[in-house]
Protein backbone atom coordinates (compact mmCIF):
# COMPACT_ATOMS: atom_id res chain seq x y z
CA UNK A 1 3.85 -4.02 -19.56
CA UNK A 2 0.67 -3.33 -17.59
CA UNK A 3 0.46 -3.55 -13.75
CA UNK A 4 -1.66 -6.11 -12.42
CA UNK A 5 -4.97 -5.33 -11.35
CA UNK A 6 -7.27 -6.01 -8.72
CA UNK A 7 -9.46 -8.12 -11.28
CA UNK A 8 -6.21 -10.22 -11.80
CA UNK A 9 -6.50 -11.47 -8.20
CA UNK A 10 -8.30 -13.40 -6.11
CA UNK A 11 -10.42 -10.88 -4.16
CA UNK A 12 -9.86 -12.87 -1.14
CA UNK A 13 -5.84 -12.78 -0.89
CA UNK A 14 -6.30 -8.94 -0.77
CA UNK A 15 -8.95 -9.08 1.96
CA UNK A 16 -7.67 -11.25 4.04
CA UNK A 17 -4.65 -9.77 4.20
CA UNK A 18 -6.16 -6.24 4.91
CA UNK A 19 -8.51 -7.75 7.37
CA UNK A 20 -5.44 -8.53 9.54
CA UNK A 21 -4.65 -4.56 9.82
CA UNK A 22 -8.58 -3.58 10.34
CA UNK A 23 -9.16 -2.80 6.74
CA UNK A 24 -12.55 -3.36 4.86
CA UNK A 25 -12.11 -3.52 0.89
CA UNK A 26 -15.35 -2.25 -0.56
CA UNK A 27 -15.86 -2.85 -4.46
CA UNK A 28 -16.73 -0.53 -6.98
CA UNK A 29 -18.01 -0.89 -10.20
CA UNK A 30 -15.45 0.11 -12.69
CA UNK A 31 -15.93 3.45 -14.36
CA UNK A 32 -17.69 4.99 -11.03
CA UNK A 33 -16.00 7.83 -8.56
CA UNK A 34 -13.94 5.64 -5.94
CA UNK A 35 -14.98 7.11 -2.64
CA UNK A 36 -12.06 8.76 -1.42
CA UNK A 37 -9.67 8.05 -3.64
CA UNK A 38 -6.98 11.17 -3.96
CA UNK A 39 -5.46 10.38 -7.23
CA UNK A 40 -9.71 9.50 -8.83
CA UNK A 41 -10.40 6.31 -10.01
CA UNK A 42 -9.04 3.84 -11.07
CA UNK A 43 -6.66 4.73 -7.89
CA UNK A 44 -7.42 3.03 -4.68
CA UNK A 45 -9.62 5.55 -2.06
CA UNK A 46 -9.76 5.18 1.78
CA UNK A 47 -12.14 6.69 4.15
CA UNK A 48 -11.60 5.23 7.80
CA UNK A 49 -11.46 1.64 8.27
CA UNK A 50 -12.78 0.94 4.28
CA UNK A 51 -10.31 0.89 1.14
CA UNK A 52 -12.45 1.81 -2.02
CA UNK A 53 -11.28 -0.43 -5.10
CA UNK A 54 -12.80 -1.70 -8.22
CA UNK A 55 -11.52 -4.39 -10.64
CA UNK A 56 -9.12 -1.73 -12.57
CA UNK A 57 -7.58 -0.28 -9.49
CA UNK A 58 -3.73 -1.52 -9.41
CA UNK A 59 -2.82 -3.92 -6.81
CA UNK A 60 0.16 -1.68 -6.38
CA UNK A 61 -2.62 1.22 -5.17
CA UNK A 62 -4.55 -0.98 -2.75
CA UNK A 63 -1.46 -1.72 -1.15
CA UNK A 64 0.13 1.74 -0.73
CA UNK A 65 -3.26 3.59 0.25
CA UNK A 66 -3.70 0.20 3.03
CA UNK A 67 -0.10 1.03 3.88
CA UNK A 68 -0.54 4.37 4.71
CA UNK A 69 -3.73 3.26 7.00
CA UNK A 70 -1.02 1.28 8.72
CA UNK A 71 1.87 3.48 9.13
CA UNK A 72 -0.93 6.80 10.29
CA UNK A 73 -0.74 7.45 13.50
CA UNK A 74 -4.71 6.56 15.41
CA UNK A 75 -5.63 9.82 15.33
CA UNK A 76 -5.13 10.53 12.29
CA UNK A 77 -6.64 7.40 11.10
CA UNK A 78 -9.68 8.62 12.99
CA UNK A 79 -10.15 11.33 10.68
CA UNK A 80 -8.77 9.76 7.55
CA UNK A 81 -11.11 10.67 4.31
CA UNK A 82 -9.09 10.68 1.07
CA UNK A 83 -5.59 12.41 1.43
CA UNK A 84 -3.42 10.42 3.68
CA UNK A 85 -0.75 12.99 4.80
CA UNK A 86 1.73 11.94 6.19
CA UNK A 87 5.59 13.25 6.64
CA UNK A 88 8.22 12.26 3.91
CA UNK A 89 10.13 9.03 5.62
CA UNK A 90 6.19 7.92 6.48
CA UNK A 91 5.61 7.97 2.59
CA UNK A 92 8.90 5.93 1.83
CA UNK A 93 7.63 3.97 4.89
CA UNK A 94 4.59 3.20 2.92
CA UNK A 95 6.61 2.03 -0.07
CA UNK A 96 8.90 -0.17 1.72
CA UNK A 97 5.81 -1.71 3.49
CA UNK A 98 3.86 -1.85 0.34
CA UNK A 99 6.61 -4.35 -1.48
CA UNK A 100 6.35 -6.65 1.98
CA UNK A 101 3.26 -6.78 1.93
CA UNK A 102 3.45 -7.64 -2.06
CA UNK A 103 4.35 -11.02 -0.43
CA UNK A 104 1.37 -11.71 0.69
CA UNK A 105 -0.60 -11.28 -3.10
CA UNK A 106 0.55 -14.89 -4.51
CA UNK A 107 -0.12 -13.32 -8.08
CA UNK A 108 1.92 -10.28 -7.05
CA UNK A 109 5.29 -10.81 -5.29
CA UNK A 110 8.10 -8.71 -4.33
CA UNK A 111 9.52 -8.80 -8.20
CA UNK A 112 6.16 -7.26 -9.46
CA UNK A 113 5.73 -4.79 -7.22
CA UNK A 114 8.83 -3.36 -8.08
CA UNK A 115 8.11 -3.50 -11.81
CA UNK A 116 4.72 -1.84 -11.46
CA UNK A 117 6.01 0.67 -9.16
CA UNK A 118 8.33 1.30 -12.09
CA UNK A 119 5.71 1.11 -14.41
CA UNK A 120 3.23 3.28 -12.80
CA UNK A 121 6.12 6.32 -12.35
CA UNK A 122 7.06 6.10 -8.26
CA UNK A 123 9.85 8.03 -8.83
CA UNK A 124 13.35 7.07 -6.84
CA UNK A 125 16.57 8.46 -6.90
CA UNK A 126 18.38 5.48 -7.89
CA UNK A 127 15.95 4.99 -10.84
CA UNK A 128 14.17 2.17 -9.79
CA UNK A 129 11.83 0.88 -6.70
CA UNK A 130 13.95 -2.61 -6.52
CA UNK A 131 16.99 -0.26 -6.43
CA UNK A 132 15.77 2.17 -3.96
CA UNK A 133 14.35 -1.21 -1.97
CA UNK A 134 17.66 -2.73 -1.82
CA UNK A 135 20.48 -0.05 -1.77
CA UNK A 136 18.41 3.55 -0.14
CA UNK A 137 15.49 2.23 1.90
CA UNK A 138 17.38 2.03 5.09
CA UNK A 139 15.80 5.00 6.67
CA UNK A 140 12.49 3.42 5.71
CA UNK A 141 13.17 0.37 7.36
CA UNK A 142 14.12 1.87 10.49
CA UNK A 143 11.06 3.64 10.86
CA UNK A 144 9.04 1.01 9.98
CA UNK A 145 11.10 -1.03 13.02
CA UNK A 146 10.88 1.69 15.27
CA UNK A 147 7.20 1.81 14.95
CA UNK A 148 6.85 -1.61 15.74
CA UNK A 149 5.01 -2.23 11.81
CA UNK A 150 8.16 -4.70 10.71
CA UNK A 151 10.32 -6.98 12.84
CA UNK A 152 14.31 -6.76 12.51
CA UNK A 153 13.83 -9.84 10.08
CA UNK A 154 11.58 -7.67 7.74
CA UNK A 155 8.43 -9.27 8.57
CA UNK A 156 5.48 -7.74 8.75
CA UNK A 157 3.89 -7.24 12.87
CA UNK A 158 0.47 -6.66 11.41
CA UNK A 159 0.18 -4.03 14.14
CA UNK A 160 -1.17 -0.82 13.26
CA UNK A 161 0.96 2.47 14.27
CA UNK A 162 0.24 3.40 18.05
C-alpha cells in the first residue's frame, strides 16, 4: 500500500487547517531540495512559521513536522530551521497529535494515518501506531492536555504551546 500524498489532497484542507496554528505551507516542485526538511525530500521541511512540501511529500509528514511546530515551546519555534528537537514524550506528543489532526484531512482520517504510519516504519512497541494510539499513548495524551494543545475530550485547542 502507498501512503497518501500531498498531491492526493486538496491543497486547501491542509492549509486551512495549518493556518489555524500559524503555519504557511509553501510548495515545491517535486524532485527539488525541500527547504528544511531533516529527513530530504520528499519529507516535509519547516523553517519558522513555513512548512516546505511538494506533491510527493506524505500527508503523514506534513502533519508530524506541523505537529512538532505546535507542541515546541515559542522559543524554540523562534529559532526553528530543520531539526525540530524536542524531548521523547514531545515526539510521541507529536504522533498522538498528528492522528487528531488526521481528522481534519477528509481524504486522510484517523484509520489512514495509522496505516501509513505503519507503512512508512514509525516504530511502536506494541507493533502498530493504532495500537500504540489506543492501548500506550496515555502519557502522550496527558502532555498534550497539560499543555493546553488537546481538550479532555481529545479535541484539538488549536493553541500553540506557551
Amino acid at each position: 500500500m502507498a501512503v497518501l500524498l500531498c498531491s492526493e489532497i486538496k491543497a486547501e484542507h491542509l492549509d486551512d487547517l495549518l493556518k489555524k496554528f500559524g503555519l504557511e505551507v509553501k510548495r515545491m516542485p517535486v524532485n527539488q531540495e525541500l527547504p528544511g526538511s531533516f529527513w530530504k525530500a520528499p519529507e516535509a521541511g519547516l523553517i519558522g512559521d513555513v512548512l516546505y512540501i511538494s506533491n510527493d511529500t506524505p500527508v503523514h509528514s506534513a502533519l508530524h513536522e506541523s505537529c512538532h511546530y505546535i507542541c515546541m515551546d515559542q522559543q524554540r519555534r523562534n529559532q526553528l530551521h530543520t531539526d525540530a528537537g524536542g524531548t521523547a514524550i514531545e515526539e510521541t506528543a507529536t504522533c498522538y497529535l498528528q492522528i487528531l489532526l488526521s481528522d481534519f484531512i477528509p481524504e486522510m482520517g484517523r484509520e489512514r494515518a495509522f496505516k501509513d504510519m505503519d507503512e512508512w516504519g514509525y516504530s511502536f512497541r506494541l507493533g502498530s501506531a493504532q495500537a500504540w494510539f489506543e492501548q500506550d499513548a496515555e502519557e502522550a495524551l496527558e502532555w498534550l492536555i497539560n499543555h493546553k494543545l488537546v481538550d479532555d475530550k481529545q479535541q484539538p485547542t488549536f493553541l500553540l504551546r506557551q
